[in-house]
PDB file of N, CA and C in Angstrom:
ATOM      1  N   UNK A   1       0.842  -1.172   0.000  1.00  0.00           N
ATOM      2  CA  UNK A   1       0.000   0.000   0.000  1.00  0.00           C
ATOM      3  C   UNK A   1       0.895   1.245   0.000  1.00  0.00           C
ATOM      4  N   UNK A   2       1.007   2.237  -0.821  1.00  0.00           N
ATOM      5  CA  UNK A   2       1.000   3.709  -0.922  1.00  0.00           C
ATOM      6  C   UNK A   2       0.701   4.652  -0.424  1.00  0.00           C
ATOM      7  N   UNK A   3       1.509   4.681   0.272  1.00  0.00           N
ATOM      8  CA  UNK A   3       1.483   6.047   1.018  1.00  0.00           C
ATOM      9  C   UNK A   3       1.516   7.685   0.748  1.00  0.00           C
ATOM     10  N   UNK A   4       0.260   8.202   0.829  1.00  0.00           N
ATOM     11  CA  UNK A   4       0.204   9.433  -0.108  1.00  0.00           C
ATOM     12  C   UNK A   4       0.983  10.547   0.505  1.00  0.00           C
ATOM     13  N   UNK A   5       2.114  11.564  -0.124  1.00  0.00           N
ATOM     14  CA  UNK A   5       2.597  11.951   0.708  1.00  0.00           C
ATOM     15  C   UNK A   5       2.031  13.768   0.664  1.00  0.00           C
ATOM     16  N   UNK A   6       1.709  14.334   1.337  1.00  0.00           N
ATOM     17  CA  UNK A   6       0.824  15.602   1.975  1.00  0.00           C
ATOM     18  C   UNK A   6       1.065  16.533   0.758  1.00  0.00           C
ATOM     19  N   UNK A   7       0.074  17.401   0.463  1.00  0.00           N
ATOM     20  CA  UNK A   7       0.347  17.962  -0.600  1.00  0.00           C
ATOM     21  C   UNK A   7       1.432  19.598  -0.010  1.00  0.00           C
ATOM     22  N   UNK A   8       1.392  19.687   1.192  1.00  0.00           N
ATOM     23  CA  UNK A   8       2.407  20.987   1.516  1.00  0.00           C
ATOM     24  C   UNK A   8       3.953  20.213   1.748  1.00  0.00           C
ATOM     25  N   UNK A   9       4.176  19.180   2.627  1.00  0.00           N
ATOM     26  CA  UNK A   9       5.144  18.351   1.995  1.00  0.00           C
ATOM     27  C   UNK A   9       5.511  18.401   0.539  1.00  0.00           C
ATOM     28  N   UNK A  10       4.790  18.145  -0.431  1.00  0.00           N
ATOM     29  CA  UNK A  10       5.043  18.014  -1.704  1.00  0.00           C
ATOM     30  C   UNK A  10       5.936  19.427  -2.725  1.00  0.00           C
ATOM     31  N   UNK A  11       4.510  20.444  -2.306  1.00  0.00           N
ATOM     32  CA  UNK A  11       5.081  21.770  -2.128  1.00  0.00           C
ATOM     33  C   UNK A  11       6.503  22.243  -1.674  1.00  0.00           C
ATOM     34  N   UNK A  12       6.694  21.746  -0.667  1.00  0.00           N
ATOM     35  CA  UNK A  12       8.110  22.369   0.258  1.00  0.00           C
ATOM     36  C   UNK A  12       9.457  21.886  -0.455  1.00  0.00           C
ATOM     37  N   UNK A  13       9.105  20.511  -1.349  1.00  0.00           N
ATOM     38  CA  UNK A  13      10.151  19.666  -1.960  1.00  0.00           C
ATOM     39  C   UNK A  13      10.557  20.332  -3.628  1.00  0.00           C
ATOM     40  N   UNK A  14       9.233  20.739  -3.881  1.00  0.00           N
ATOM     41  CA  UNK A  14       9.057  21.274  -5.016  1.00  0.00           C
ATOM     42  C   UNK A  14       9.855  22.585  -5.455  1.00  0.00           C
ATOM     43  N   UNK A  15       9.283  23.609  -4.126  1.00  0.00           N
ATOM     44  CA  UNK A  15       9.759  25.202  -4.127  1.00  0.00           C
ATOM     45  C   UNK A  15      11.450  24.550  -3.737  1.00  0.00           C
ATOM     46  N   UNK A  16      12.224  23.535  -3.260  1.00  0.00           N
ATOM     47  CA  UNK A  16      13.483  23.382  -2.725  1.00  0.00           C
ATOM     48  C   UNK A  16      14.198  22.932  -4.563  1.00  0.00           C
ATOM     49  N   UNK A  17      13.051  22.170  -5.070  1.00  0.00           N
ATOM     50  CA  UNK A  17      14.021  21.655  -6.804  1.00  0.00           C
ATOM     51  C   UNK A  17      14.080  22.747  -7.224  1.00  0.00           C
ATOM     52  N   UNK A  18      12.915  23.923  -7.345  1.00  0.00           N
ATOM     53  CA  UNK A  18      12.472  24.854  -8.207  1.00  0.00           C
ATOM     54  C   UNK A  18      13.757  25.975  -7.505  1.00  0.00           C
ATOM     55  N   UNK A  19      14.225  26.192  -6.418  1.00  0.00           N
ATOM     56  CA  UNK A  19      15.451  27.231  -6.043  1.00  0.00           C
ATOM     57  C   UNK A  19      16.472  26.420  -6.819  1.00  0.00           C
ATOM     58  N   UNK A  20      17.033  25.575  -6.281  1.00  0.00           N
ATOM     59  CA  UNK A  20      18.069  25.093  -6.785  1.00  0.00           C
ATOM     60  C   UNK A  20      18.282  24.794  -8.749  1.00  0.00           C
ATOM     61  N   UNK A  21      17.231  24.999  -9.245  1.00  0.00           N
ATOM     62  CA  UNK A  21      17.466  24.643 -10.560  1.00  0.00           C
ATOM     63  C   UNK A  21      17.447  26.070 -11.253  1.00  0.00           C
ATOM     64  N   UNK A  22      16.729  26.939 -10.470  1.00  0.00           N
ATOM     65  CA  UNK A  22      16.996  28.675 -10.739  1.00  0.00           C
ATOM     66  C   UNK A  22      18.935  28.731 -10.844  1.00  0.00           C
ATOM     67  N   UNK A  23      19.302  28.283  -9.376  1.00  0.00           N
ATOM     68  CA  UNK A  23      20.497  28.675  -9.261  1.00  0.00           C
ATOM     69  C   UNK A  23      21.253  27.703 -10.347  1.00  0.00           C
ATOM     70  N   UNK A  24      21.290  26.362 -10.377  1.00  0.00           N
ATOM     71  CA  UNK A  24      21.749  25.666 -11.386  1.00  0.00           C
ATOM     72  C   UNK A  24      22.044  26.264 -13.112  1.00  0.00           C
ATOM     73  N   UNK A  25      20.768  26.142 -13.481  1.00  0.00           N
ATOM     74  CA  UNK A  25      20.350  27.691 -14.677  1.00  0.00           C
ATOM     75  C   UNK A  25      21.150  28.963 -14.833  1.00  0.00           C
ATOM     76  N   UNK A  26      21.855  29.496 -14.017  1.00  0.00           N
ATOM     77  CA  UNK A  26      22.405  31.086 -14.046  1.00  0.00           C
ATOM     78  C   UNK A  26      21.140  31.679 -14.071  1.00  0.00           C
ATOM     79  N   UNK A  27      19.614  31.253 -13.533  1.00  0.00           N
ATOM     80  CA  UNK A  27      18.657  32.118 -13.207  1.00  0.00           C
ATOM     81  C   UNK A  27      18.472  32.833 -12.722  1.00  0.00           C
ATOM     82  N   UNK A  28      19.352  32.550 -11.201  1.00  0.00           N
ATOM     83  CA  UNK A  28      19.316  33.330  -9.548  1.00  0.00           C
ATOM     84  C   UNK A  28      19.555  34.368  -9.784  1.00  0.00           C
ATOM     85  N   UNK A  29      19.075  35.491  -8.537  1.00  0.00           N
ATOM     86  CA  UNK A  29      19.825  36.615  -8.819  1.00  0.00           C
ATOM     87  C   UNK A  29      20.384  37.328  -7.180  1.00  0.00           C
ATOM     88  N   UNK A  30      21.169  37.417  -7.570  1.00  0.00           N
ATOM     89  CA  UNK A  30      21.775  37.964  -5.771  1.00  0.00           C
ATOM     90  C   UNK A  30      21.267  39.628  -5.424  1.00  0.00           C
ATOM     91  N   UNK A  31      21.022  40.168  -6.455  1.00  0.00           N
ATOM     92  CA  UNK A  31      20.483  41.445  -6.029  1.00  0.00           C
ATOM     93  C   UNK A  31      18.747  41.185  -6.508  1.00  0.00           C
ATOM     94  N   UNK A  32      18.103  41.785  -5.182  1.00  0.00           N
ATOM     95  CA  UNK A  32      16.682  42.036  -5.501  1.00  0.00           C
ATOM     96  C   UNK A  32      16.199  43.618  -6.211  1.00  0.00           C
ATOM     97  N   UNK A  33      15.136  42.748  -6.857  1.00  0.00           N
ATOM     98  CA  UNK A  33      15.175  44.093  -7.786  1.00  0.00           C
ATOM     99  C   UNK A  33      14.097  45.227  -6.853  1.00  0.00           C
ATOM    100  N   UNK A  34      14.417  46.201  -7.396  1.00  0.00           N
ATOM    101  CA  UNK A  34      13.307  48.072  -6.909  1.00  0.00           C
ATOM    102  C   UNK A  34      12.053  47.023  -6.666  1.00  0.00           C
ATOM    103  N   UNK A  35      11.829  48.024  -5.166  1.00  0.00           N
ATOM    104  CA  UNK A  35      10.457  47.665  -4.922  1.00  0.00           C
ATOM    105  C   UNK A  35       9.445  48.175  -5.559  1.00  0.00           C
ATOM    106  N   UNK A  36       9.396  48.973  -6.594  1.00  0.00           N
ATOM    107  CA  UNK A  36       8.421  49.510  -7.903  1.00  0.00           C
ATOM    108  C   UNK A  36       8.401  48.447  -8.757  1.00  0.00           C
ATOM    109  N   UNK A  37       9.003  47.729  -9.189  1.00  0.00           N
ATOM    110  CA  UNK A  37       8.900  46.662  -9.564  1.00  0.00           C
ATOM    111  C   UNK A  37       8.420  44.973  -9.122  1.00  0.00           C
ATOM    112  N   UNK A  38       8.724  44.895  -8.075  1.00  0.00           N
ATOM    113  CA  UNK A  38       7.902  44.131  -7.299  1.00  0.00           C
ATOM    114  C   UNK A  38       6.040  44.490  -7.229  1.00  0.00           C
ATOM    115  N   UNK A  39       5.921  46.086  -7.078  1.00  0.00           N
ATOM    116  CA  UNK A  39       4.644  46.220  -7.011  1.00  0.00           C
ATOM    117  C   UNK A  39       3.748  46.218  -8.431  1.00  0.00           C
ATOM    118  N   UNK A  40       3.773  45.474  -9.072  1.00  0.00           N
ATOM    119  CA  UNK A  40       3.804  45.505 -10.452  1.00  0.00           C
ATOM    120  C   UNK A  40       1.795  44.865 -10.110  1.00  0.00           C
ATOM    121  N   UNK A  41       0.940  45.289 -10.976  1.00  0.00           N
ATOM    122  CA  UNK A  41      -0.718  45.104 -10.672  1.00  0.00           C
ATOM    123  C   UNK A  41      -0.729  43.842 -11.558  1.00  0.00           C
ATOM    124  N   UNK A  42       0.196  43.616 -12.738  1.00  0.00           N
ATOM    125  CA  UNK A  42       0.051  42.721 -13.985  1.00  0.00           C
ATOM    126  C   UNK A  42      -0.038  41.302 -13.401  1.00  0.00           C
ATOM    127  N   UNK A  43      -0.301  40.346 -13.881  1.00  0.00           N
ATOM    128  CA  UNK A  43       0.385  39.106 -13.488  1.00  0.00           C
ATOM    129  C   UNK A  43       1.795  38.681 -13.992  1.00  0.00           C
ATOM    130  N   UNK A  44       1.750  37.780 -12.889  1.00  0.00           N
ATOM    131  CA  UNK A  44       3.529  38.003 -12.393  1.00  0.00           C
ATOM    132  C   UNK A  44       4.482  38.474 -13.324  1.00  0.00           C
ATOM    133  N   UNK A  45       3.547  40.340 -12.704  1.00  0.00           N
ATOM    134  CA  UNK A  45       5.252  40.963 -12.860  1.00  0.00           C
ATOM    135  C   UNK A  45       5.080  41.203 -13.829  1.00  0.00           C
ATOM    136  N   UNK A  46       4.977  40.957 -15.296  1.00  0.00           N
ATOM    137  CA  UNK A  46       5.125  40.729 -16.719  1.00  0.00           C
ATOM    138  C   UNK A  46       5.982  42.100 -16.746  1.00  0.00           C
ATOM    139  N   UNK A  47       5.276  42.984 -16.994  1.00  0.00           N
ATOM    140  CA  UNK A  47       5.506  44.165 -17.079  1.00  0.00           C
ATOM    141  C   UNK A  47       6.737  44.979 -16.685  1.00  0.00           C
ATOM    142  N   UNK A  48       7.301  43.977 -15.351  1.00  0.00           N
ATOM    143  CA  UNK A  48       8.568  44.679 -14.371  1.00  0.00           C
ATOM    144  C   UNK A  48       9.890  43.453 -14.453  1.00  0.00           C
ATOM    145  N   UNK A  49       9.003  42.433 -14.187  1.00  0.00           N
ATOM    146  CA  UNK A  49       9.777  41.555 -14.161  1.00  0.00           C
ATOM    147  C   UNK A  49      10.326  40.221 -14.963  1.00  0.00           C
ATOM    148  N   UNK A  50      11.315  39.751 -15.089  1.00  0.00           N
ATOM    149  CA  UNK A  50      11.572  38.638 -16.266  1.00  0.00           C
ATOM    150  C   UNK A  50      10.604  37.213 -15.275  1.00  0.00           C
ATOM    151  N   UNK A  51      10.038  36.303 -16.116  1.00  0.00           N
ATOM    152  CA  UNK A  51       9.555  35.078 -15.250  1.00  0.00           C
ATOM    153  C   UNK A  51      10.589  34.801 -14.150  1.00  0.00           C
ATOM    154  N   UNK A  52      11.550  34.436 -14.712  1.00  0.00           N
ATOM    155  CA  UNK A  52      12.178  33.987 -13.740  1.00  0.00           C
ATOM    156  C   UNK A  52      12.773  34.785 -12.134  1.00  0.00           C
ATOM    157  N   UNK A  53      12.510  36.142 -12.628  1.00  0.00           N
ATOM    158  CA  UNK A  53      12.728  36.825 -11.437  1.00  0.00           C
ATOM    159  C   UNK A  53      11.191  36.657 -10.737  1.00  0.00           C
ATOM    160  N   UNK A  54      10.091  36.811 -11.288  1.00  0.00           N
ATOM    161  CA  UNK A  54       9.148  36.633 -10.768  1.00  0.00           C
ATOM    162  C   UNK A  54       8.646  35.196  -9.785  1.00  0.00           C
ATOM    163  N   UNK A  55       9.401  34.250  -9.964  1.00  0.00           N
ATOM    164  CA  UNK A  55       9.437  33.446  -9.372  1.00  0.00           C
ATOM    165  C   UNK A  55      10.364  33.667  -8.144  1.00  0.00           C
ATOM    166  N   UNK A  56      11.463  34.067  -8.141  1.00  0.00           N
ATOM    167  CA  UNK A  56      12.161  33.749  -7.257  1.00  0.00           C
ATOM    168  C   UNK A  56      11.653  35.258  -6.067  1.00  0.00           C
ATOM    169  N   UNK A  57      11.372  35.915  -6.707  1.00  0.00           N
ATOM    170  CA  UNK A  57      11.000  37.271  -5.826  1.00  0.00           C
ATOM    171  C   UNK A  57       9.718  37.229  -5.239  1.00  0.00           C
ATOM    172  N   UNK A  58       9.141  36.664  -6.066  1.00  0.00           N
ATOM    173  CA  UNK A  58       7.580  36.849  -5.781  1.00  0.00           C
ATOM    174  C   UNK A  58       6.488  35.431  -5.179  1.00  0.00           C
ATOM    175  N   UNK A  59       7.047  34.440  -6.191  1.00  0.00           N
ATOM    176  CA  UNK A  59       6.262  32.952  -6.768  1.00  0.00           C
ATOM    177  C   UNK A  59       6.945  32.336  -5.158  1.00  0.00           C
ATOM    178  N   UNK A  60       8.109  32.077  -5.035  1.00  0.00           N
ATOM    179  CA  UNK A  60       8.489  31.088  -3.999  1.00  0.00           C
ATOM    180  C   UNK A  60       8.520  31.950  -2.654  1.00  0.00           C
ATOM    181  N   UNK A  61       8.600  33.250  -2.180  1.00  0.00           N
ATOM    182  CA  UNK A  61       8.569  33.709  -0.869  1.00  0.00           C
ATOM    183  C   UNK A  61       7.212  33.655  -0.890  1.00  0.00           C
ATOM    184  N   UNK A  62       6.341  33.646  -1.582  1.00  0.00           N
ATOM    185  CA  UNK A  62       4.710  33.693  -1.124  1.00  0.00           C
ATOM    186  C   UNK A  62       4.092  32.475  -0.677  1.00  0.00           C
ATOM    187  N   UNK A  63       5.005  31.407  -1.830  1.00  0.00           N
ATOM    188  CA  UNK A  63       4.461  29.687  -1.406  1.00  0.00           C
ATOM    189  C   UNK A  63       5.137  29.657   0.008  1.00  0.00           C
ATOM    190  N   UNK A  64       6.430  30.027   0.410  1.00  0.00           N
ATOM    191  CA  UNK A  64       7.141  29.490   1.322  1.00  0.00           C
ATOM    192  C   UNK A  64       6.355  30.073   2.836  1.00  0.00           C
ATOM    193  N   UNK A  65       5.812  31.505   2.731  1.00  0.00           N
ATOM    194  CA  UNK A  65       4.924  31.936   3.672  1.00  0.00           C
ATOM    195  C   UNK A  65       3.511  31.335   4.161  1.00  0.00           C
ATOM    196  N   UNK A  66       2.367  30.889   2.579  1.00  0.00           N
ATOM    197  CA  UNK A  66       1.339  30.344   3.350  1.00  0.00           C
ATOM    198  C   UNK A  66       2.609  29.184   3.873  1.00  0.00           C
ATOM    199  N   UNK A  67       3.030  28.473   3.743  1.00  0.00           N
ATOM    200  CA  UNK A  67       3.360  27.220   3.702  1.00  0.00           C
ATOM    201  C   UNK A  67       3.988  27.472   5.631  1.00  0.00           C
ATOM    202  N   UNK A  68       4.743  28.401   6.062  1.00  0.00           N
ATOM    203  CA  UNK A  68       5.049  28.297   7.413  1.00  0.00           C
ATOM    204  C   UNK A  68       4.011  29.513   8.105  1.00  0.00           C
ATOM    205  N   UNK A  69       3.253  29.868   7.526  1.00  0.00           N
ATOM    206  CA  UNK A  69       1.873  30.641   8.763  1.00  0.00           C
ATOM    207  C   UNK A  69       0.913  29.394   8.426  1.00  0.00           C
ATOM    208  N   UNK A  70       1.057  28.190   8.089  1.00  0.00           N
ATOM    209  CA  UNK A  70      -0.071  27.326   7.609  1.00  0.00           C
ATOM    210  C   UNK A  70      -1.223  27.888   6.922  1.00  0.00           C
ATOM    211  N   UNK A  71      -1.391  28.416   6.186  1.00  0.00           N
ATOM    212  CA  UNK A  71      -2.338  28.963   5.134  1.00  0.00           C
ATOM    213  C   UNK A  71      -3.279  28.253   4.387  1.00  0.00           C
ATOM    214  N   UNK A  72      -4.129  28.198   3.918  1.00  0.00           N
ATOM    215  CA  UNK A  72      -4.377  27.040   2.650  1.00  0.00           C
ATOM    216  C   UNK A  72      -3.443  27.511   1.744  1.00  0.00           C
ATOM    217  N   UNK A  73      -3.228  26.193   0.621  1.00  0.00           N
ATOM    218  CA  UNK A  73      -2.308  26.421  -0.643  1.00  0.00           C
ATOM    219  C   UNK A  73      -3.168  26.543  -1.373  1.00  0.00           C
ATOM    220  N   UNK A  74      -3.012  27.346  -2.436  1.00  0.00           N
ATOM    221  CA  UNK A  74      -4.021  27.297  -3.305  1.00  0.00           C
ATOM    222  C   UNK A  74      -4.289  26.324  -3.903  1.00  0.00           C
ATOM    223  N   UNK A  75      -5.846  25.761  -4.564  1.00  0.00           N
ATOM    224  CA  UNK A  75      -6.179  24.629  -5.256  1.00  0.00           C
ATOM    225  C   UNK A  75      -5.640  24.287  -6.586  1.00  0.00           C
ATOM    226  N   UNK A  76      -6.020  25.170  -7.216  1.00  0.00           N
ATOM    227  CA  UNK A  76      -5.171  24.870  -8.372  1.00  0.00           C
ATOM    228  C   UNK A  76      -4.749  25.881  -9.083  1.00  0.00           C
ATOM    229  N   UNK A  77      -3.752  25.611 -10.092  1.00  0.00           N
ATOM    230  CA  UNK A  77      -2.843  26.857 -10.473  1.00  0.00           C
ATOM    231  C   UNK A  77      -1.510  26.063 -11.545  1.00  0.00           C
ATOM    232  N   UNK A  78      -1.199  27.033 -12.430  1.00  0.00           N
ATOM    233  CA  UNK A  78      -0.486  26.203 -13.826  1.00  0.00           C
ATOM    234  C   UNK A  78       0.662  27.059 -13.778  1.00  0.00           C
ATOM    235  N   UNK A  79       2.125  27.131 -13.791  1.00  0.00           N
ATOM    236  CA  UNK A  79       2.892  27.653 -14.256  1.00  0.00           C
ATOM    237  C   UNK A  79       3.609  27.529 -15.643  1.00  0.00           C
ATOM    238  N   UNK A  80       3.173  26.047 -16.361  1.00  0.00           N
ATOM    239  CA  UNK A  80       3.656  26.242 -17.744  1.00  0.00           C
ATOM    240  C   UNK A  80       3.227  27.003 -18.660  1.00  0.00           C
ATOM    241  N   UNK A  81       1.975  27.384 -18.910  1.00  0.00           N
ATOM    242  CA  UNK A  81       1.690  28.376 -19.420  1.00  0.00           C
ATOM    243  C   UNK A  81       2.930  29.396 -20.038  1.00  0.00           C
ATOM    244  N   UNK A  82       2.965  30.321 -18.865  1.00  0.00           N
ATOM    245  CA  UNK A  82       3.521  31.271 -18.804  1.00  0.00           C
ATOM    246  C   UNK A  82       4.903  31.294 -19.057  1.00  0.00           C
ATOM    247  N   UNK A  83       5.384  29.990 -18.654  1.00  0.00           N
ATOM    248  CA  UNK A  83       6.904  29.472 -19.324  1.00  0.00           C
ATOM    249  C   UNK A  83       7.128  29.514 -20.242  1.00  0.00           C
ATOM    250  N   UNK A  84       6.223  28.743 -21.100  1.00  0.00           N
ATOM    251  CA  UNK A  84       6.122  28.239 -22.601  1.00  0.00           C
ATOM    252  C   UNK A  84       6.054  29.856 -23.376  1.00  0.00           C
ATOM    253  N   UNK A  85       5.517  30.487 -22.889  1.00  0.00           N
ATOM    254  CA  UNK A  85       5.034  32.133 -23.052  1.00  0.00           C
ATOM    255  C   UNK A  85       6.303  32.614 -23.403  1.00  0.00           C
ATOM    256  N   UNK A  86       6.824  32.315 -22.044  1.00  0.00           N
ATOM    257  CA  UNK A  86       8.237  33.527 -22.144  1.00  0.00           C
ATOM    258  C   UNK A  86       9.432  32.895 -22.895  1.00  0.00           C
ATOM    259  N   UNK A  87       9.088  31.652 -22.811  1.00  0.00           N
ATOM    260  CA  UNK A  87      10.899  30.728 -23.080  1.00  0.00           C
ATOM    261  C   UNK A  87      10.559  29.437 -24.542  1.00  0.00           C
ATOM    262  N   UNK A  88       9.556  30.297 -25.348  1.00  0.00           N
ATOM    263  CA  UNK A  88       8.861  29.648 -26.703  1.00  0.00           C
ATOM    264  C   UNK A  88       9.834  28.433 -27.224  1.00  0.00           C
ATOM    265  N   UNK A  89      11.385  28.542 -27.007  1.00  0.00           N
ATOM    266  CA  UNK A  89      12.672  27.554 -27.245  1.00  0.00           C
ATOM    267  C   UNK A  89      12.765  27.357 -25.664  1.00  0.00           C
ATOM    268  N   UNK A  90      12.796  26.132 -25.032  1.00  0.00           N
ATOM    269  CA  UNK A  90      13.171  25.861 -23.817  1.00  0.00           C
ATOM    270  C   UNK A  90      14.321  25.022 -23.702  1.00  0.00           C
ATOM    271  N   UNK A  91      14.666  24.466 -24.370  1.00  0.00           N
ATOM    272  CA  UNK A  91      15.623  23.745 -24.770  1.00  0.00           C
ATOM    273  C   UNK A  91      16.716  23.987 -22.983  1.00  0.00           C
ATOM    274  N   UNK A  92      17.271  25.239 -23.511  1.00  0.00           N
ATOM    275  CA  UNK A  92      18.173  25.429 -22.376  1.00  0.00           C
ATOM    276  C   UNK A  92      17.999  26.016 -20.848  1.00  0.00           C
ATOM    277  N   UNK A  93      16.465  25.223 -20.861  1.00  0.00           N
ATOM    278  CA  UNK A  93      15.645  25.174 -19.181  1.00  0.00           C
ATOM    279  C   UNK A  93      14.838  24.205 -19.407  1.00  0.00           C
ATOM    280  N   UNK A  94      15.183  22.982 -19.859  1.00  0.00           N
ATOM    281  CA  UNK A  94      14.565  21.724 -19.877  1.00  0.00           C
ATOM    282  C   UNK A  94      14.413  21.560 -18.351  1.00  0.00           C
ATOM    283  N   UNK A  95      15.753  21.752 -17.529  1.00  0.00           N
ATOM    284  CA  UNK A  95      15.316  21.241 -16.194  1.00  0.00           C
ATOM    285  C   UNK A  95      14.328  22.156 -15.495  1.00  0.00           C
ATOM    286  N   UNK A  96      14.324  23.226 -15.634  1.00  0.00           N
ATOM    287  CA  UNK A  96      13.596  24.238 -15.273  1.00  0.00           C
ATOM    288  C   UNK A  96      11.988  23.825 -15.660  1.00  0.00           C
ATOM    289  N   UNK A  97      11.923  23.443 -17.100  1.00  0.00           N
ATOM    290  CA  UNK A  97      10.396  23.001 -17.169  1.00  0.00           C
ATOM    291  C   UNK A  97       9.890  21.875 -16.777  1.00  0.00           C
ATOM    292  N   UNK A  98      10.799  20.803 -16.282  1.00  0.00           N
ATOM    293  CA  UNK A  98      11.027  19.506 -16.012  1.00  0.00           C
ATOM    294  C   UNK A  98       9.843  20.015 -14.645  1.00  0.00           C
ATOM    295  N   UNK A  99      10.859  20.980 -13.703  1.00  0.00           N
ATOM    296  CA  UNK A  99      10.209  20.897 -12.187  1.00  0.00           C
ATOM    297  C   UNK A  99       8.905  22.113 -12.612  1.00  0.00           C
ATOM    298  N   UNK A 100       8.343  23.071 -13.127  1.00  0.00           N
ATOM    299  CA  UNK A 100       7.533  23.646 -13.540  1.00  0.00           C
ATOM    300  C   UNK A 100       6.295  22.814 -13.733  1.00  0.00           C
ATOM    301  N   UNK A 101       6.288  21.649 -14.941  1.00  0.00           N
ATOM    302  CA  UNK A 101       5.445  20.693 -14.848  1.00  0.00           C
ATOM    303  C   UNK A 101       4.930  19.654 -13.707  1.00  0.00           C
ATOM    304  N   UNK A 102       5.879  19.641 -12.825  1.00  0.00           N
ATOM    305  CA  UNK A 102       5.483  18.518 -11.578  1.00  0.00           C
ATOM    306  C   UNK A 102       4.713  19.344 -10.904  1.00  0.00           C
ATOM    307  N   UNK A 103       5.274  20.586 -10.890  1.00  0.00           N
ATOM    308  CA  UNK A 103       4.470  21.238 -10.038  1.00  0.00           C
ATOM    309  C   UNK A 103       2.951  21.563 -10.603  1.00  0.00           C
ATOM    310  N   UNK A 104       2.920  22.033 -11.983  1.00  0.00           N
ATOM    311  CA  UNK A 104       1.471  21.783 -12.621  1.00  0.00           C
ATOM    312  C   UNK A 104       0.790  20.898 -12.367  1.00  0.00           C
ATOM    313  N   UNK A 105       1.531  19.338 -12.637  1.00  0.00           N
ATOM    314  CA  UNK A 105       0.697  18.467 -11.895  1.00  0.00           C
ATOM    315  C   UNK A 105       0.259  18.189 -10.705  1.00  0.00           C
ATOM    316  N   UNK A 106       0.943  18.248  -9.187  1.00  0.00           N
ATOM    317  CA  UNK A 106       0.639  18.977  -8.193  1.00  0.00           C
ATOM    318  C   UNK A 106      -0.725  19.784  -8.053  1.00  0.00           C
ATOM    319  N   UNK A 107      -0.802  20.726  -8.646  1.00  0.00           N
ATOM    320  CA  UNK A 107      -1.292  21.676  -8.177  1.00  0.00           C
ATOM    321  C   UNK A 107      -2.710  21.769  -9.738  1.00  0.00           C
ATOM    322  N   UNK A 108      -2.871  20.640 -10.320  1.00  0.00           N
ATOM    323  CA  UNK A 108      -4.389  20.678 -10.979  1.00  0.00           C
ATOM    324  C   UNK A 108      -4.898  18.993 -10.304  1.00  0.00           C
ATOM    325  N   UNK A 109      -3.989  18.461  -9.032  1.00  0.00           N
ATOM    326  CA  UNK A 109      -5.367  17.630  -8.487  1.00  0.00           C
ATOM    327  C   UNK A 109      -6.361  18.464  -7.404  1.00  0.00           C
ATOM    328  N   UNK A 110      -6.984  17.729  -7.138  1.00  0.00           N
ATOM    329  CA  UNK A 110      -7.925  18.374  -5.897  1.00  0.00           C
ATOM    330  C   UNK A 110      -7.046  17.809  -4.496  1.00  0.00           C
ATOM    331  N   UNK A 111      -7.189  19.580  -4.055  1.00  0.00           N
ATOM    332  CA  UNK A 111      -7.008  19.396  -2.745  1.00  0.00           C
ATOM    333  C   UNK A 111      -5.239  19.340  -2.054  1.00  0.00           C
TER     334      UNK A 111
END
């Protein structure tokens, strides 16, 4: 028998591949960008920010917060989309879409 393992567990493992494959990538960025840019009304960021900064500035300190005030996680929610959007050749963030998709899957079951 299978043991299902918690979907904020799952989460916590996820946002830990999804840092490390930023940094892996030359994604990371050691300086945070203007807080005018952070306050951006668009979705994520578009407007201020590259995806990938939007993730690391915005996407993973927000998961990582509900996740230690215990919050609900949200039900469901897609980040390839917006990948595929920005990075039309992915080729050289295969791993990057690799963990993007788990997490899609993740996060279109219930609950």
């Amino acid at each position: 028998m299978s043991k299902q393992i918690p979907k904020h567990q799952q989460t916590r493992k996820l946002l830990g591949e999804l840092t490390v494959t930023l940094q892996q990538q030359a994604m990371w960025q050691s300086t945070r960008p203007a807080a005018i840019k952070l306050a951006s009304t668009e979705p994520f960021c578009c407007d201020t920010l590259r995806f990938e900064q939007w993730l690391q500035f915005v996407f993973i300190p927000t998961m990582e917060h509900l996740l230690e005030t215990q919050q609900p996680l949200p039900q469901h929610m897609s980040l390839v989309p917006m990948a595929e959007q920005v990075w039309p050749v992915h080729l050289h963030c295969s791993d990057l879409m690799q963990v993007l998709r788990a997490w899609d899957r993740l996060y279109q079951k219930a609950g």
